[in-house]
PDB file of N, CA and C in Angstrom:
ATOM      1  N   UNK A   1      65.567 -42.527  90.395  1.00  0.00           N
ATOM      2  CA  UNK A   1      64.816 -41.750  91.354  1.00  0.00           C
ATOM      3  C   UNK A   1      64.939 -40.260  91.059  1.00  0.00           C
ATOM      4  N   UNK A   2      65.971 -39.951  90.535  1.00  0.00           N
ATOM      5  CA  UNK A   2      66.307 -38.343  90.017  1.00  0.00           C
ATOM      6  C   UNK A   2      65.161 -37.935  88.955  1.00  0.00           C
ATOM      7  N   UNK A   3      65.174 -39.230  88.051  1.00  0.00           N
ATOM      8  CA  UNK A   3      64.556 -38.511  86.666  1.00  0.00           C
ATOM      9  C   UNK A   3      62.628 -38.916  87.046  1.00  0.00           C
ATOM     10  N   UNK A   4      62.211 -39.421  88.220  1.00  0.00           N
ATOM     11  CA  UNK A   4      61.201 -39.758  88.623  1.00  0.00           C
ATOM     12  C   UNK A   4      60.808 -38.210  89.095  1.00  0.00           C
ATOM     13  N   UNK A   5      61.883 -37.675  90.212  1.00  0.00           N
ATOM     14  CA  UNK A   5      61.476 -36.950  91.174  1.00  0.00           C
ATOM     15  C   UNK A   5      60.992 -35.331  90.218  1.00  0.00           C
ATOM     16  N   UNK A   6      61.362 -35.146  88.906  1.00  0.00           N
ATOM     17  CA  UNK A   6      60.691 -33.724  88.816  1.00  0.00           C
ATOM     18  C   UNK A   6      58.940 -33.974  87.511  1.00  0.00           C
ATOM     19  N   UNK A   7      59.252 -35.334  87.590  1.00  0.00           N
ATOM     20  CA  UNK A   7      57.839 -35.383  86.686  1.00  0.00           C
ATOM     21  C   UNK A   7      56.486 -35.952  87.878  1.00  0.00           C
ATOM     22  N   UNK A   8      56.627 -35.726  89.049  1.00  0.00           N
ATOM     23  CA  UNK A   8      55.653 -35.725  89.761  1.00  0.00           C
ATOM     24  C   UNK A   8      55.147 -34.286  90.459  1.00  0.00           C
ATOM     25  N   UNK A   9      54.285 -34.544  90.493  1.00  0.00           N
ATOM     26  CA  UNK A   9      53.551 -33.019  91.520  1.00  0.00           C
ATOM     27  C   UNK A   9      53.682 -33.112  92.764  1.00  0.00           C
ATOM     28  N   UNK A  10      53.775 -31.701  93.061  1.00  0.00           N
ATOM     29  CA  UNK A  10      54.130 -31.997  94.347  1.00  0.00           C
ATOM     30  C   UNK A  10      52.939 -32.854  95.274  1.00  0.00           C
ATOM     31  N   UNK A  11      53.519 -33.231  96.043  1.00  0.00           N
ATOM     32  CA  UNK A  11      53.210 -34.741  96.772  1.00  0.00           C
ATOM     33  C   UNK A  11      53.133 -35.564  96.766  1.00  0.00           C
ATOM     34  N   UNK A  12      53.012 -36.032  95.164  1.00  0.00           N
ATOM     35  CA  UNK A  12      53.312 -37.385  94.592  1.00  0.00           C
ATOM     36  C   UNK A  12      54.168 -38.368  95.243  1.00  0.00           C
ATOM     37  N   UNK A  13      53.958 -39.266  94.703  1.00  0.00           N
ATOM     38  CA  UNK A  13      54.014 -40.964  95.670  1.00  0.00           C
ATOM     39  C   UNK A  13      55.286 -41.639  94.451  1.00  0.00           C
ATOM     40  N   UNK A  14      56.271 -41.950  94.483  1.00  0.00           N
ATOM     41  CA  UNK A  14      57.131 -43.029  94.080  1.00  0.00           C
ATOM     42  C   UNK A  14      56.943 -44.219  94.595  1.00  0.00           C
ATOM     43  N   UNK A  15      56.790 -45.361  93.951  1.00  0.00           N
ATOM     44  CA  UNK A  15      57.031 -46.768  94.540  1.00  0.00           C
ATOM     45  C   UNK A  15      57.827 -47.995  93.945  1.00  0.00           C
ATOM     46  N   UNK A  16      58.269 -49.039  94.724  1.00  0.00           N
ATOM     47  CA  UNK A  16      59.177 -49.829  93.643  1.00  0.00           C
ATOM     48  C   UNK A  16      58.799 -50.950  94.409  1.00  0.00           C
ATOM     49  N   UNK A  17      58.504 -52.344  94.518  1.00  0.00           N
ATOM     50  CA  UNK A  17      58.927 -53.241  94.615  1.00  0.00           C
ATOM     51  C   UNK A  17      59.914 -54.059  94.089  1.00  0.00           C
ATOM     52  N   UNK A  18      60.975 -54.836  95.364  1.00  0.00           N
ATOM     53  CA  UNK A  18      62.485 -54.958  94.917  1.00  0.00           C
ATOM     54  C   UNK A  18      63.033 -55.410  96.090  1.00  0.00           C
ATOM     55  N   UNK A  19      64.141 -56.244  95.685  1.00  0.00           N
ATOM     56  CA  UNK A  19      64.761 -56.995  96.893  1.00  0.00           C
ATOM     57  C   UNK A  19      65.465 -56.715  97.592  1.00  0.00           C
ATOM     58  N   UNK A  20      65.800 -56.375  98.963  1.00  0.00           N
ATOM     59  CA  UNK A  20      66.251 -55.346  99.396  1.00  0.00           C
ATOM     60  C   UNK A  20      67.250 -56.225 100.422  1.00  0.00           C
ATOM     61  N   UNK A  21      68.471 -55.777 100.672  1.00  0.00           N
ATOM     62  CA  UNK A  21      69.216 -56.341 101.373  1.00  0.00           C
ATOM     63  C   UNK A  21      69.318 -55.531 102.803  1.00  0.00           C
ATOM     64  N   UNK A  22      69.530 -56.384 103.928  1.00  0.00           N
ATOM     65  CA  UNK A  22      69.799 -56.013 105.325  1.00  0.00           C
ATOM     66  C   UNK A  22      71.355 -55.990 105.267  1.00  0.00           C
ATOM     67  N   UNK A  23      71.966 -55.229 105.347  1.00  0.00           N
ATOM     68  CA  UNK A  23      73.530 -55.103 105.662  1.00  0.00           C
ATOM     69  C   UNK A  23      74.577 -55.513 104.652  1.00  0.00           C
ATOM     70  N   UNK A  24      75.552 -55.822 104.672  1.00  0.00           N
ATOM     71  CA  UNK A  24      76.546 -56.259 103.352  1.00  0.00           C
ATOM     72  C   UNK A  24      76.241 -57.316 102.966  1.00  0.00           C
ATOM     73  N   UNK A  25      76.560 -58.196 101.838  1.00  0.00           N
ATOM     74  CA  UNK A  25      76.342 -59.267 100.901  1.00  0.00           C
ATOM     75  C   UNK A  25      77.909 -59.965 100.570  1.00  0.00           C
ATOM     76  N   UNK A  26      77.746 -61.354 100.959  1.00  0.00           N
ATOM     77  CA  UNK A  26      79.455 -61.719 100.785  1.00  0.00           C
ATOM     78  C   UNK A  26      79.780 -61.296  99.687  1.00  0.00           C
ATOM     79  N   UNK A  27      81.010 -61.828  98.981  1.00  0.00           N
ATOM     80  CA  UNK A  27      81.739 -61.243  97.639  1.00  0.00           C
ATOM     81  C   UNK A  27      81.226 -62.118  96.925  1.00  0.00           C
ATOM     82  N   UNK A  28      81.344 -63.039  97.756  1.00  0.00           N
ATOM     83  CA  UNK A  28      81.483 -64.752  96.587  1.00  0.00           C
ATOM     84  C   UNK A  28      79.949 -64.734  95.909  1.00  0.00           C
ATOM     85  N   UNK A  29      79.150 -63.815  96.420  1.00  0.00           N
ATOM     86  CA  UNK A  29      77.248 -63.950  95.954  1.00  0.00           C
ATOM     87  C   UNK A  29      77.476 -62.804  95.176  1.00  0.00           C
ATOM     88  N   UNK A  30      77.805 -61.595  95.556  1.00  0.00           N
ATOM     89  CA  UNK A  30      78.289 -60.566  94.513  1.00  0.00           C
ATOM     90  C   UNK A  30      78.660 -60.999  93.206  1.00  0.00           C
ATOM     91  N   UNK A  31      79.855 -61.752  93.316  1.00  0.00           N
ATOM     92  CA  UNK A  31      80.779 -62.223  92.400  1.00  0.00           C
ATOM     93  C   UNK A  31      79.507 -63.029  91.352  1.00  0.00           C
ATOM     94  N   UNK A  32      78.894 -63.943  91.796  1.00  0.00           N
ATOM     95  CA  UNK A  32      77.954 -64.925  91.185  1.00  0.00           C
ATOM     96  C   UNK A  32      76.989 -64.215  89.998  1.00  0.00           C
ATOM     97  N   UNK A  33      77.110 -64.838  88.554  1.00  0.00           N
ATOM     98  CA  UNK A  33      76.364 -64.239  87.835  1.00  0.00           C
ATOM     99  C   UNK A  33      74.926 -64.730  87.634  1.00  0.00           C
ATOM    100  N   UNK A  34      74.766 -66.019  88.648  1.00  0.00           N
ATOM    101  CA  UNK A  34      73.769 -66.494  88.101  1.00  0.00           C
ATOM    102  C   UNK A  34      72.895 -65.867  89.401  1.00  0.00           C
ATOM    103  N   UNK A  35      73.619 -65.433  90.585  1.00  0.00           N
ATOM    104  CA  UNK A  35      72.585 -64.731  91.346  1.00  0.00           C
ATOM    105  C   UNK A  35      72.169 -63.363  91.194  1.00  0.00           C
ATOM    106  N   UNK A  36      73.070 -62.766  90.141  1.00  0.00           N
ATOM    107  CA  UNK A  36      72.957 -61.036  89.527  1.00  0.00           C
ATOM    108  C   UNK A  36      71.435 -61.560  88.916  1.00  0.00           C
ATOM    109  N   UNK A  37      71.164 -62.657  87.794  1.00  0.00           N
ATOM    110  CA  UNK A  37      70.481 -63.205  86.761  1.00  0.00           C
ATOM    111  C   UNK A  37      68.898 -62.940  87.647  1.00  0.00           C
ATOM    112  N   UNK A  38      69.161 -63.550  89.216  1.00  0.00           N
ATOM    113  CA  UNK A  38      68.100 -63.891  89.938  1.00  0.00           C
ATOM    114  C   UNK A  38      67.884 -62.581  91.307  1.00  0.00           C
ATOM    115  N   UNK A  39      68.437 -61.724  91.155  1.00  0.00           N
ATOM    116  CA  UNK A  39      67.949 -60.048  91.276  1.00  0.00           C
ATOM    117  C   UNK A  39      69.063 -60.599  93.060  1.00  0.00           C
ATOM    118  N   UNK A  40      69.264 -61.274  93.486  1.00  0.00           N
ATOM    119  CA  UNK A  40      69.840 -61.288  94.687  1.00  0.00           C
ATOM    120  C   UNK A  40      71.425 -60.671  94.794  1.00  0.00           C
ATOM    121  N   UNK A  41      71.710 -60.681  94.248  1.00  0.00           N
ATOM    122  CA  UNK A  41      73.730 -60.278  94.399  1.00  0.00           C
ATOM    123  C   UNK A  41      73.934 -58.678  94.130  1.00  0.00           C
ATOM    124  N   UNK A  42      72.617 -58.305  93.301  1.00  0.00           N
ATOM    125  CA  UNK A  42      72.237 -56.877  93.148  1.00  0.00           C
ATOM    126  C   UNK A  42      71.562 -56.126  93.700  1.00  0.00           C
ATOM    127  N   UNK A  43      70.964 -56.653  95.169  1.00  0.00           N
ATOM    128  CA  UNK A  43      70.234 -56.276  95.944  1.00  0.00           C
ATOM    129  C   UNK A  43      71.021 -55.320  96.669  1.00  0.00           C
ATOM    130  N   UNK A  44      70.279 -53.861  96.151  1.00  0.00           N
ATOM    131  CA  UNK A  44      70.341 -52.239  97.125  1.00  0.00           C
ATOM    132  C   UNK A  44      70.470 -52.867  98.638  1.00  0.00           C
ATOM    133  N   UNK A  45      71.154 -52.468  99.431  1.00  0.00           N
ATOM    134  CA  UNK A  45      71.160 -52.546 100.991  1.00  0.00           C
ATOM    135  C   UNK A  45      70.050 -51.603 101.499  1.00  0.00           C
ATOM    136  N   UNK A  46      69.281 -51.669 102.303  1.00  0.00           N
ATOM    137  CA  UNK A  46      68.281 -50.851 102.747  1.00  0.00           C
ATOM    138  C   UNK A  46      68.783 -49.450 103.039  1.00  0.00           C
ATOM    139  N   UNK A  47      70.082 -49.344 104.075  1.00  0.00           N
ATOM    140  CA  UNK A  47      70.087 -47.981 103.694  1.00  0.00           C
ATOM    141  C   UNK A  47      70.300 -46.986 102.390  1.00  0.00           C
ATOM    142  N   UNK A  48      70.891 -47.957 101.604  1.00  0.00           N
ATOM    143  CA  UNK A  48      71.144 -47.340  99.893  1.00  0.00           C
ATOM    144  C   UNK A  48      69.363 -46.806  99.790  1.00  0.00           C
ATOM    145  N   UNK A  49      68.466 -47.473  99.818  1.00  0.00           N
ATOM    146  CA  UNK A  49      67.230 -47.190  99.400  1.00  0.00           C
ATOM    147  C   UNK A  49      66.539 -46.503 100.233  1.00  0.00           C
ATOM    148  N   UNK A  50      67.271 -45.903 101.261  1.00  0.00           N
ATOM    149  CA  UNK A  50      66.729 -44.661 102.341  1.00  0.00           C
ATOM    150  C   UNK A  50      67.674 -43.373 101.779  1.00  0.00           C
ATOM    151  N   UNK A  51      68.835 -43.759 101.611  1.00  0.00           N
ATOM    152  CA  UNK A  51      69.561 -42.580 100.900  1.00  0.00           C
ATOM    153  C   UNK A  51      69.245 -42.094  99.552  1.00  0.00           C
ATOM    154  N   UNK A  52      69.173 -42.841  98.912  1.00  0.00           N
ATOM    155  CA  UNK A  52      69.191 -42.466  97.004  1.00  0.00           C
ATOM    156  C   UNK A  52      67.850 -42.079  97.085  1.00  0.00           C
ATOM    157  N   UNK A  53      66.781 -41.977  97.392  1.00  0.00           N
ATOM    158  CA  UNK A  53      64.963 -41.497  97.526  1.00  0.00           C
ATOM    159  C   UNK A  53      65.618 -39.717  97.802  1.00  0.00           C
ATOM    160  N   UNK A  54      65.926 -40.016  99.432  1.00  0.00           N
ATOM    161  CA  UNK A  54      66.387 -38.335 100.006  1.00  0.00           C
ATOM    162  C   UNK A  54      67.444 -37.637  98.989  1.00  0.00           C
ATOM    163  N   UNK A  55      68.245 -37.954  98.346  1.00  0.00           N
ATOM    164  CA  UNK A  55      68.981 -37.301  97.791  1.00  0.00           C
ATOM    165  C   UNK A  55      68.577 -36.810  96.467  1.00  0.00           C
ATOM    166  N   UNK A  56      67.810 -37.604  95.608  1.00  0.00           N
ATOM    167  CA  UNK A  56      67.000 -36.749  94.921  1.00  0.00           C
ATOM    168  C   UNK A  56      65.840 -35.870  95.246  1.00  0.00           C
ATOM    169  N   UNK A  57      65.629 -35.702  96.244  1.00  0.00           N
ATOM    170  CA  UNK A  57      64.969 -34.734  97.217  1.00  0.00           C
ATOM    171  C   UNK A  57      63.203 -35.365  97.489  1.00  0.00           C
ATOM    172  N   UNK A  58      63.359 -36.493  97.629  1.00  0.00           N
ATOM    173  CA  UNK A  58      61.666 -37.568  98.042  1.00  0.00           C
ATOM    174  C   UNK A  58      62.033 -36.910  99.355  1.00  0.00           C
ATOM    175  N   UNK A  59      61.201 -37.070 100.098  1.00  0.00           N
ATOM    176  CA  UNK A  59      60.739 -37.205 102.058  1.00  0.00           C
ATOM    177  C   UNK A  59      59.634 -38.331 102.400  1.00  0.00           C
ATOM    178  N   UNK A  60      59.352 -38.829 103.145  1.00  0.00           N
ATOM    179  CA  UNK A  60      58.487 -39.876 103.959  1.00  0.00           C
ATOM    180  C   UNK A  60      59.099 -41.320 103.214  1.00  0.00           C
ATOM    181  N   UNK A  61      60.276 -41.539 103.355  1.00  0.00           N
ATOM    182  CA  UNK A  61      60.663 -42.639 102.998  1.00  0.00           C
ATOM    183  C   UNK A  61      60.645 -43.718 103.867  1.00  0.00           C
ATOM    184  N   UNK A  62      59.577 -44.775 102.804  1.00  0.00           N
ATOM    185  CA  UNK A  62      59.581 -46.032 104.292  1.00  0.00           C
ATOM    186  C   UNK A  62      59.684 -47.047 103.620  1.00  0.00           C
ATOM    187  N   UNK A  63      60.267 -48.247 104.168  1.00  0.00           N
ATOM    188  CA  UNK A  63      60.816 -49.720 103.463  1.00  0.00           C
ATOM    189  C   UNK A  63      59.566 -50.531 104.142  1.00  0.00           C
ATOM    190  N   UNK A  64      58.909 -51.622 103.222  1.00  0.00           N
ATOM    191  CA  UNK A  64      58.020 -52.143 103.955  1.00  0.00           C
ATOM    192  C   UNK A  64      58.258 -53.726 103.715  1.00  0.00           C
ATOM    193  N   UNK A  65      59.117 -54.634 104.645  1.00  0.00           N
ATOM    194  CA  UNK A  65      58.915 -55.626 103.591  1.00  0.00           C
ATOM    195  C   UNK A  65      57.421 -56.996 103.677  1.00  0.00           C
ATOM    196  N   UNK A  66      57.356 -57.531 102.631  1.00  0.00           N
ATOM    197  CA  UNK A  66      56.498 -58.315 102.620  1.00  0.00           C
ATOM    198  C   UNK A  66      57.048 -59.652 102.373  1.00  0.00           C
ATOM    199  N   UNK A  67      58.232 -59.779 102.463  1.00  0.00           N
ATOM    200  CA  UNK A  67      58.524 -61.300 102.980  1.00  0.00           C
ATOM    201  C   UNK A  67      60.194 -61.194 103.328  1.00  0.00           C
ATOM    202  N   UNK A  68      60.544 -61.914 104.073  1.00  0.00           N
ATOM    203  CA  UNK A  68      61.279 -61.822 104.921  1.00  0.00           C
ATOM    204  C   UNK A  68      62.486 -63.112 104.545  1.00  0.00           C
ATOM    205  N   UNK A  69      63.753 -63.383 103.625  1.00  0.00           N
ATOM    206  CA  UNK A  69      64.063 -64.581 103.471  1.00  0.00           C
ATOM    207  C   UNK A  69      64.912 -65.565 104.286  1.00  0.00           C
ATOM    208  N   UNK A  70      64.349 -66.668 104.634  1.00  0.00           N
ATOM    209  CA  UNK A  70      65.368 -67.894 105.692  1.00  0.00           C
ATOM    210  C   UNK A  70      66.142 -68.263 105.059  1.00  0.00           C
ATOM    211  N   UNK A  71      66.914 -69.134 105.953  1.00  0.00           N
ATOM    212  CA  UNK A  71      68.096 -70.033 105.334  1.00  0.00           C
ATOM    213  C   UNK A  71      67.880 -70.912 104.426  1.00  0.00           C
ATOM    214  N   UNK A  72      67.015 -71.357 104.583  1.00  0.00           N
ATOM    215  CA  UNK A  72      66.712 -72.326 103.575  1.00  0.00           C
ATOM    216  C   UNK A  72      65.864 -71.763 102.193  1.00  0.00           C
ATOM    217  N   UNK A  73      65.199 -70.456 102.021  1.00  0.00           N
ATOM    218  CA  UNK A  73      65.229 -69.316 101.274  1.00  0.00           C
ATOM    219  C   UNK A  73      67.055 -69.028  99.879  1.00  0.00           C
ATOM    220  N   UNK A  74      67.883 -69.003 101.324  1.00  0.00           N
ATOM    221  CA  UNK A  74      69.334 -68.641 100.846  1.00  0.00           C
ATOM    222  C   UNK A  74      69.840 -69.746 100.238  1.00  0.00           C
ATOM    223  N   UNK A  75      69.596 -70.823 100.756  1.00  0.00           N
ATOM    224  CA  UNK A  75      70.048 -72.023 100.139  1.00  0.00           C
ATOM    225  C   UNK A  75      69.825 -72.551  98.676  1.00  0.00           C
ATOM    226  N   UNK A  76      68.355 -72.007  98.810  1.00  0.00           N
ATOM    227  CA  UNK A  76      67.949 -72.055  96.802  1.00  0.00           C
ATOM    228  C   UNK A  76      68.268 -71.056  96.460  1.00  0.00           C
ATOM    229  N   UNK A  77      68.464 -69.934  96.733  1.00  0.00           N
ATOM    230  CA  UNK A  77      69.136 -68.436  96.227  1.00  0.00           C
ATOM    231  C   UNK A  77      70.686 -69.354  95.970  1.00  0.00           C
ATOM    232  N   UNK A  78      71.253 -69.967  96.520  1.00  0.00           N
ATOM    233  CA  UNK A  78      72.698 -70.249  96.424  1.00  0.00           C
ATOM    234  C   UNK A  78      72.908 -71.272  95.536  1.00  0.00           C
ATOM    235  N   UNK A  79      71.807 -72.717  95.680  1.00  0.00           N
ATOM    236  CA  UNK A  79      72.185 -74.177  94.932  1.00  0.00           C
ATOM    237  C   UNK A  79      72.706 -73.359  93.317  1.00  0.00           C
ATOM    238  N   UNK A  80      73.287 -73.985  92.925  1.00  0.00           N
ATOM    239  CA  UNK A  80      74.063 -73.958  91.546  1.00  0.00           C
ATOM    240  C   UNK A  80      74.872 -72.736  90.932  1.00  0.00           C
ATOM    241  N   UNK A  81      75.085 -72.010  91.836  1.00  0.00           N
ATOM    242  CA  UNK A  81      75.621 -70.959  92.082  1.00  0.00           C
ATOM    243  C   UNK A  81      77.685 -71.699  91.862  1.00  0.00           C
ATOM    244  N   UNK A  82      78.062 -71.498  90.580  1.00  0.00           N
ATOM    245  CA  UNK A  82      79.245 -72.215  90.385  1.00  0.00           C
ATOM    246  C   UNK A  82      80.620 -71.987  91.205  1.00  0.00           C
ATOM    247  N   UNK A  83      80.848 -72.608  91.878  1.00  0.00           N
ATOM    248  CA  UNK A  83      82.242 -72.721  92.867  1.00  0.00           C
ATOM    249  C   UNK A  83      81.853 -72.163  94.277  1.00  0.00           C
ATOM    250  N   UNK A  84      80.507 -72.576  94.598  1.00  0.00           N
ATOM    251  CA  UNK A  84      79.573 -71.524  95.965  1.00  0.00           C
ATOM    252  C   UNK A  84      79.913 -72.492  97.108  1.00  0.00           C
ATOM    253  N   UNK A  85      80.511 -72.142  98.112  1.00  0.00           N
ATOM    254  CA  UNK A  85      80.103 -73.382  99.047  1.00  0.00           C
ATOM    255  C   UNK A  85      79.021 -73.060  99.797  1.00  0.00           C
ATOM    256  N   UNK A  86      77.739 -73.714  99.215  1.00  0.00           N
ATOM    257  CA  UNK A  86      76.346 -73.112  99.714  1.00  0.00           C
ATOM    258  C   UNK A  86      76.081 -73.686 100.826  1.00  0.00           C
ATOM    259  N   UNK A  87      77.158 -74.344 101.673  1.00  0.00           N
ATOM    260  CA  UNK A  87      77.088 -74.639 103.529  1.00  0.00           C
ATOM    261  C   UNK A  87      77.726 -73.777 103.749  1.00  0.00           C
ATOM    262  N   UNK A  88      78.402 -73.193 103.318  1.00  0.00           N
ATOM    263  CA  UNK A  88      79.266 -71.857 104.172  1.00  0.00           C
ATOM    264  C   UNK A  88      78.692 -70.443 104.193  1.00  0.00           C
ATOM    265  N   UNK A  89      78.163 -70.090 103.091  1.00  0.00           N
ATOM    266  CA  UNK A  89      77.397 -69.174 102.825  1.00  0.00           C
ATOM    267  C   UNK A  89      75.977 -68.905 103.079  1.00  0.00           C
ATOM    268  N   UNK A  90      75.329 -69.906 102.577  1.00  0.00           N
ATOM    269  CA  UNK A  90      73.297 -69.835 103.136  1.00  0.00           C
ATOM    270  C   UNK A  90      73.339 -69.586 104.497  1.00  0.00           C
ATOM    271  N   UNK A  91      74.023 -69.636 105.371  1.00  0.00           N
ATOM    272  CA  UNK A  91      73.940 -68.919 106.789  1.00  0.00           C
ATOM    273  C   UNK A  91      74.469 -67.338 106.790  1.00  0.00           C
ATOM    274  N   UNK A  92      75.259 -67.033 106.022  1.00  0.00           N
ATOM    275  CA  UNK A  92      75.561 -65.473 106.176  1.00  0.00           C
ATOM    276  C   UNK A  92      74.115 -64.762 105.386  1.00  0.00           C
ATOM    277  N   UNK A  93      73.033 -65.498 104.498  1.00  0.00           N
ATOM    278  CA  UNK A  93      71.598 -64.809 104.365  1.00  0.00           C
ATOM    279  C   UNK A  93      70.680 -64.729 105.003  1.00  0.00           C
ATOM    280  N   UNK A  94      70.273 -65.798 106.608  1.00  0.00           N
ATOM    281  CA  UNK A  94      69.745 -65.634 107.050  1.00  0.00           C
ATOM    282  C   UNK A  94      69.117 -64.896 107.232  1.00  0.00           C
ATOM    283  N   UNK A  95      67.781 -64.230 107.127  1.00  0.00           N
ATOM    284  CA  UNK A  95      67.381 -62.732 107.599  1.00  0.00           C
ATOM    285  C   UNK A  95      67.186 -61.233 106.604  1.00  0.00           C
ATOM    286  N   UNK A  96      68.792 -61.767 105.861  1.00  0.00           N
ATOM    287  CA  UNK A  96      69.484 -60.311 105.121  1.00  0.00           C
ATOM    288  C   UNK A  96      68.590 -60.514 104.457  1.00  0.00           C
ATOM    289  N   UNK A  97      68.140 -61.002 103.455  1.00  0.00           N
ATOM    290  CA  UNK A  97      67.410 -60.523 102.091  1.00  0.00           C
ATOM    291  C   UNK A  97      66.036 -60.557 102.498  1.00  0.00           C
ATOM    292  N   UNK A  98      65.309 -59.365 101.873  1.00  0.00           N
ATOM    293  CA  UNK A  98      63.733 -59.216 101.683  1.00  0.00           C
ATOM    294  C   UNK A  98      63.119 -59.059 100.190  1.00  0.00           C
ATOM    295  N   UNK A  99      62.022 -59.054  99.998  1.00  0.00           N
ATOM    296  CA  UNK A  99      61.213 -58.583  99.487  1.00  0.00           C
ATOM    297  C   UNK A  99      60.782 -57.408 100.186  1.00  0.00           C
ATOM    298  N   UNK A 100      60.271 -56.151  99.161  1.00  0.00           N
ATOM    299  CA  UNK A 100      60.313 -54.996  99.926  1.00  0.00           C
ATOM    300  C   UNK A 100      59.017 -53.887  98.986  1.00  0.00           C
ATOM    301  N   UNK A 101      58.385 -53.358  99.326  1.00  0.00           N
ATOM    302  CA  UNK A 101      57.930 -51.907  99.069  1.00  0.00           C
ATOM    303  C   UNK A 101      58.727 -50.925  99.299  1.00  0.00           C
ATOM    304  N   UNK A 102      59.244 -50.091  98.367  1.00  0.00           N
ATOM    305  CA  UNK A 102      59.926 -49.326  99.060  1.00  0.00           C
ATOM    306  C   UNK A 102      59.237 -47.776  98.321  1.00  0.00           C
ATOM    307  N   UNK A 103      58.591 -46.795  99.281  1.00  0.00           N
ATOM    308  CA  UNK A 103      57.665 -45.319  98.821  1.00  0.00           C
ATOM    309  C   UNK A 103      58.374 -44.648  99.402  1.00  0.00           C
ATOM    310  N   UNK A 104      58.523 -43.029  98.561  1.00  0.00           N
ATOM    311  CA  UNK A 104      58.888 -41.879  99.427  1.00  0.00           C
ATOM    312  C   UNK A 104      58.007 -40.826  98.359  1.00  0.00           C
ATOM    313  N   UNK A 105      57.559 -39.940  98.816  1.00  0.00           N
ATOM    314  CA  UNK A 105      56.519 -39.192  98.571  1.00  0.00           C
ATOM    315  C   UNK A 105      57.583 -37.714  98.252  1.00  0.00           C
ATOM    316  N   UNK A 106      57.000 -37.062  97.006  1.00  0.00           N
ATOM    317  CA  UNK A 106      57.820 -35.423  96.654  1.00  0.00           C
ATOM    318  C   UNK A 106      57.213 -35.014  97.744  1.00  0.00           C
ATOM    319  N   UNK A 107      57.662 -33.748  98.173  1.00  0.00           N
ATOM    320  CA  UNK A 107      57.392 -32.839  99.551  1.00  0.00           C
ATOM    321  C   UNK A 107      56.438 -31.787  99.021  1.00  0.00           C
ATOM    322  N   UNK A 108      55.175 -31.681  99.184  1.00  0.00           N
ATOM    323  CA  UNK A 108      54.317 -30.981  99.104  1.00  0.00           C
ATOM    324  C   UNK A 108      54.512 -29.564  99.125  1.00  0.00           C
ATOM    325  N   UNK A 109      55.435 -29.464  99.366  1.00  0.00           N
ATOM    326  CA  UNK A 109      55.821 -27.588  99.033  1.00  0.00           C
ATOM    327  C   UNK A 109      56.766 -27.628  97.503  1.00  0.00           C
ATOM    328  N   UNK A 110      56.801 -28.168  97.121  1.00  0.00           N
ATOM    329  CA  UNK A 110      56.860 -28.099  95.677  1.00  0.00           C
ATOM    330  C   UNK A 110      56.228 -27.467  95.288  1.00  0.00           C
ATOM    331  N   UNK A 111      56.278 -26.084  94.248  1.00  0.00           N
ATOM    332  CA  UNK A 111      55.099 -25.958  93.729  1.00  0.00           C
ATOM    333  C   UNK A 111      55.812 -24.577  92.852  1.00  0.00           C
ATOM    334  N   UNK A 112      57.318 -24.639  92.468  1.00  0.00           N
ATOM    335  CA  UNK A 112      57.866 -24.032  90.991  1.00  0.00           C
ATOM    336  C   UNK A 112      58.568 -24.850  90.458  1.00  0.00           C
ATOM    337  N   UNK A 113      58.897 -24.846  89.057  1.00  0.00           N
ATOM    338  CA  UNK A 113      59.960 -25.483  88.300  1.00  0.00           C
ATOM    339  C   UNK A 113      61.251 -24.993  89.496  1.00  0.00           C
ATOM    340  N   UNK A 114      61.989 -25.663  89.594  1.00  0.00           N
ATOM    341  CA  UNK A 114      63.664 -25.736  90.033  1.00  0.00           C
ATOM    342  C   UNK A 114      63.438 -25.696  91.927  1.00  0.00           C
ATOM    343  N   UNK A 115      62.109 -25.486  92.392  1.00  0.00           N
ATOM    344  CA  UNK A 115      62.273 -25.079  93.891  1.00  0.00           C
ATOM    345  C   UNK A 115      62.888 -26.288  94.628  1.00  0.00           C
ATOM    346  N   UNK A 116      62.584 -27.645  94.114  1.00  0.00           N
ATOM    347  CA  UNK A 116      62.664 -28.868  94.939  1.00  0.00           C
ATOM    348  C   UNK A 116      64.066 -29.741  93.942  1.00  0.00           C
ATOM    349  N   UNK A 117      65.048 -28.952  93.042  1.00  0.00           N
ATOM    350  CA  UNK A 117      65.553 -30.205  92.812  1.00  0.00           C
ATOM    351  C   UNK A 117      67.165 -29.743  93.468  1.00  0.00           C
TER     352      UNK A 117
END
């Protein structure tokens, strides 16, 4: 987002689609390489992706998601997941994981080299 934010003009639009997590992520899914493999165990927490936009200096940052994942979502996120107890766990995803848009726009008063970084 840093090396995005000075090759746009001012007002320019950033966008990413990406899986975005609601709140913490157990260890044991962290830990899992085959869910790193499948973009879930590496999933930014939503506020990470409200912070890291603003701090390279974006504004109008908004998360949009376009699907929303269930338990039974988590449950195939989890099956074969090695040493997982995927009854103990597919309930702590309920909810947490999305699919997401995530835009924040450079601030329109941009308008020298160095003013906005």
């Amino acid at each position: 987002m840093r090396e995005a934010f000075p090759v746009l003009r001012p007002g320019g639009r950033f966008a990413v689609s990406d899986v975005v997590v609601r709140g913490d992520v157990p260890d044991e899914v962290r830990k899992s390489m085959e869910l790193w493999v499948g973009c879930i165990a590496g999933a930014l927490e939503d506020m990470d992706y409200v912070k890291r936009p603003a701090k390279a200096g974006f504004d109008a940052i908004d998360i949009e998601a376009t699907r929303v994942y269930s338990i039974e979502d988590a449950r195939q996120f989890l099956t074969g997941g090695e040493g997982l107890d995927v009854d103990a766990i597919a309930p702590l995803g309920q909810d947490k994981f999305m699919s997401a848009f995530v835009r924040a726009q450079k601030p329109a008063g941009c308008c020298a080299p160095g003013c906005c970084s």
